[in-house]
N, C-alpha and C. Protein backbone atom coordinates (compact mmCIF):
# COMPACT_ATOMS: atom_id res chain seq x y z
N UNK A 1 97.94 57.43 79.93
CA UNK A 1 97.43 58.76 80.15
C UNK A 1 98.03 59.36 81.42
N UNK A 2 98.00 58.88 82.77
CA UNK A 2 98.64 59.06 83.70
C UNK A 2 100.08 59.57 83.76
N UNK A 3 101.15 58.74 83.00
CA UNK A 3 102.21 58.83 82.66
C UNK A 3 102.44 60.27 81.85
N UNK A 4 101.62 60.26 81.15
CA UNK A 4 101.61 61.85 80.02
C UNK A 4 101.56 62.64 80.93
N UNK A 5 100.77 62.50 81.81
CA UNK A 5 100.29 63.84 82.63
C UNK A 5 101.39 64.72 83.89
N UNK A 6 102.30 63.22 83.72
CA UNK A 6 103.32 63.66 84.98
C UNK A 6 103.46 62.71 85.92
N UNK A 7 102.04 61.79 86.46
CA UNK A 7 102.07 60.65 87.59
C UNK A 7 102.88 60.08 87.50
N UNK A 8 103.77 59.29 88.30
CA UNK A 8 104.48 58.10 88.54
C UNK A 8 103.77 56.92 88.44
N UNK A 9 103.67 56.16 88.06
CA UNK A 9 103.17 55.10 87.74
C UNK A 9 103.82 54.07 87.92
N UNK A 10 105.07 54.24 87.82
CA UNK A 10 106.05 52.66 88.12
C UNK A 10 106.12 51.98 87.24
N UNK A 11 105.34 52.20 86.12
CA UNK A 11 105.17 51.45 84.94
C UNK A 11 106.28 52.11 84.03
N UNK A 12 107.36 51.58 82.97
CA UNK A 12 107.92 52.00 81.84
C UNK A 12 107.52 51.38 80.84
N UNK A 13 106.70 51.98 80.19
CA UNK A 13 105.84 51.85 78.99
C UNK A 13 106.35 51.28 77.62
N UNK A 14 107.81 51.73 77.39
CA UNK A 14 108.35 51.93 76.52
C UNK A 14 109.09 49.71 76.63
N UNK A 15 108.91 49.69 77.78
CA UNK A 15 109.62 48.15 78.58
C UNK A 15 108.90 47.45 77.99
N UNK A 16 107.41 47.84 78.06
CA UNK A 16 106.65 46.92 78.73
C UNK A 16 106.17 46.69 77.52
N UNK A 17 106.12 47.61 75.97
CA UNK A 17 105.78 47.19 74.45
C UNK A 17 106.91 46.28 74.34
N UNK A 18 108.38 46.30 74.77
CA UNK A 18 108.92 45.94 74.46
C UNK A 18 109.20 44.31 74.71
N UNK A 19 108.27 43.69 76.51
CA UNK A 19 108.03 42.63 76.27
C UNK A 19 106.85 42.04 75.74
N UNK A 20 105.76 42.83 75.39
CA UNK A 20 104.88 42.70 74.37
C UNK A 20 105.14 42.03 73.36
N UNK A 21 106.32 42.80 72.43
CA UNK A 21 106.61 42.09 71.37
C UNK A 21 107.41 40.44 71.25
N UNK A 22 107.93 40.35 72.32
CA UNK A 22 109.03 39.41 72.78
C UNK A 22 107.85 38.33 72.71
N UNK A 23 106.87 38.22 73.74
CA UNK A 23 105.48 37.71 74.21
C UNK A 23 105.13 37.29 72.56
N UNK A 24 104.73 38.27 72.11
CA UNK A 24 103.94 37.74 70.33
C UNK A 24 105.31 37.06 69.65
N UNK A 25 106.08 37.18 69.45
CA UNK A 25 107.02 36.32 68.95
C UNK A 25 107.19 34.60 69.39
N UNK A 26 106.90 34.61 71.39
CA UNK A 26 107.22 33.55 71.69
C UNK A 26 105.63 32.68 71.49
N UNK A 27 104.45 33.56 71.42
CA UNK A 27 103.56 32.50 70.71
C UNK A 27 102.53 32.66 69.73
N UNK A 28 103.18 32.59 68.57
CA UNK A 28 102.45 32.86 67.37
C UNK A 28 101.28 32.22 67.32
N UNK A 29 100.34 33.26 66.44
CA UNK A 29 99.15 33.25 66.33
C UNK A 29 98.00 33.04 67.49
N UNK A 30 98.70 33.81 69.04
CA UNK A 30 98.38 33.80 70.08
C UNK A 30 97.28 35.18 69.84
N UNK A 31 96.17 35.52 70.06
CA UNK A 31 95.74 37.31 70.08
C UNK A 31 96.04 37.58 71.21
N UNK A 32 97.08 38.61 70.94
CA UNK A 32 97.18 39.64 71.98
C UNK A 32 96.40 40.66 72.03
N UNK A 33 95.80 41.39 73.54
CA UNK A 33 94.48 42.44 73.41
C UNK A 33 95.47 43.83 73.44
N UNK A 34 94.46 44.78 73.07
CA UNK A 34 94.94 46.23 73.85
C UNK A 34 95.48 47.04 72.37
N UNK A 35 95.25 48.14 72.78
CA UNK A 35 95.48 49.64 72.02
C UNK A 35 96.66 50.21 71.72
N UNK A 36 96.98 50.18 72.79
CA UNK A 36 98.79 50.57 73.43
C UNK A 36 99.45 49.98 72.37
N UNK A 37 100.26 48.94 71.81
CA UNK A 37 101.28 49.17 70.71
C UNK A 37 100.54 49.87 69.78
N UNK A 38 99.72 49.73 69.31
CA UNK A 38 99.20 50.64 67.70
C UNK A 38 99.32 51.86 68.02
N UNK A 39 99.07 52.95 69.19
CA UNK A 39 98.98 53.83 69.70
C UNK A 39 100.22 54.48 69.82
N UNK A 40 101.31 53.72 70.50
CA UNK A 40 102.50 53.78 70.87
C UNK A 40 102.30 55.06 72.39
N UNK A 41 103.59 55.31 72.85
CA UNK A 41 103.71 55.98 74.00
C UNK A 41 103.04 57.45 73.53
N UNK A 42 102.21 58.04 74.57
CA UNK A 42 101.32 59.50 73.99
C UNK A 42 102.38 60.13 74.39
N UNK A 43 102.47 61.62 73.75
CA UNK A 43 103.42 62.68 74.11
C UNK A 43 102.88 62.98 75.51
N UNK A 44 104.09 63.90 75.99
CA UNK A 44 103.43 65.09 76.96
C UNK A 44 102.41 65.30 76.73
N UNK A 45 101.48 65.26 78.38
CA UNK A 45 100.70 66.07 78.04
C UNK A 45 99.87 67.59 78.15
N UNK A 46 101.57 67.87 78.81
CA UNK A 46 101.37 69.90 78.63
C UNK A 46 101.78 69.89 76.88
N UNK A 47 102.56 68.98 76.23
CA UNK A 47 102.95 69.26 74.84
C UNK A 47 101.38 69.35 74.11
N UNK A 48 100.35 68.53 73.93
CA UNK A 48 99.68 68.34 73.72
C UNK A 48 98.72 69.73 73.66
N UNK A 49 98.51 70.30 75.20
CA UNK A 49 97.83 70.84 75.54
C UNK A 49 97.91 72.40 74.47
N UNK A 50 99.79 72.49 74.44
CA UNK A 50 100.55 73.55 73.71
C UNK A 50 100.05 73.67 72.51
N UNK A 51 99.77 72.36 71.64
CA UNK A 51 99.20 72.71 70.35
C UNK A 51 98.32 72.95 69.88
């Protein structure tokens, strides 16, 4: 949400699904928690606001 909004965060979101997936690959049938991949990265959120 932060990130949508404009904040810096330091975080790259787009990285960080990406060692997500790496993570579930290296241990199957591990549960991984959280919203964020099903969700994927939110748009802008002046885009948002626009529609």
């Amino acid at each position: 949400m932060l990130n949508s909004m404009g904040l810096k965060t330091g975080i790259d979101l787009a990285k960080l699904l990406e060692v997500r997936q790496i993570l579930a690959e290296a241990l199957p049938g591990e549960p991984l928690y959280g919203f964020t991949p099903d969700a994927g990265p939110m748009l802008d959120y002046n885009e948002r606001l626009a529609r």
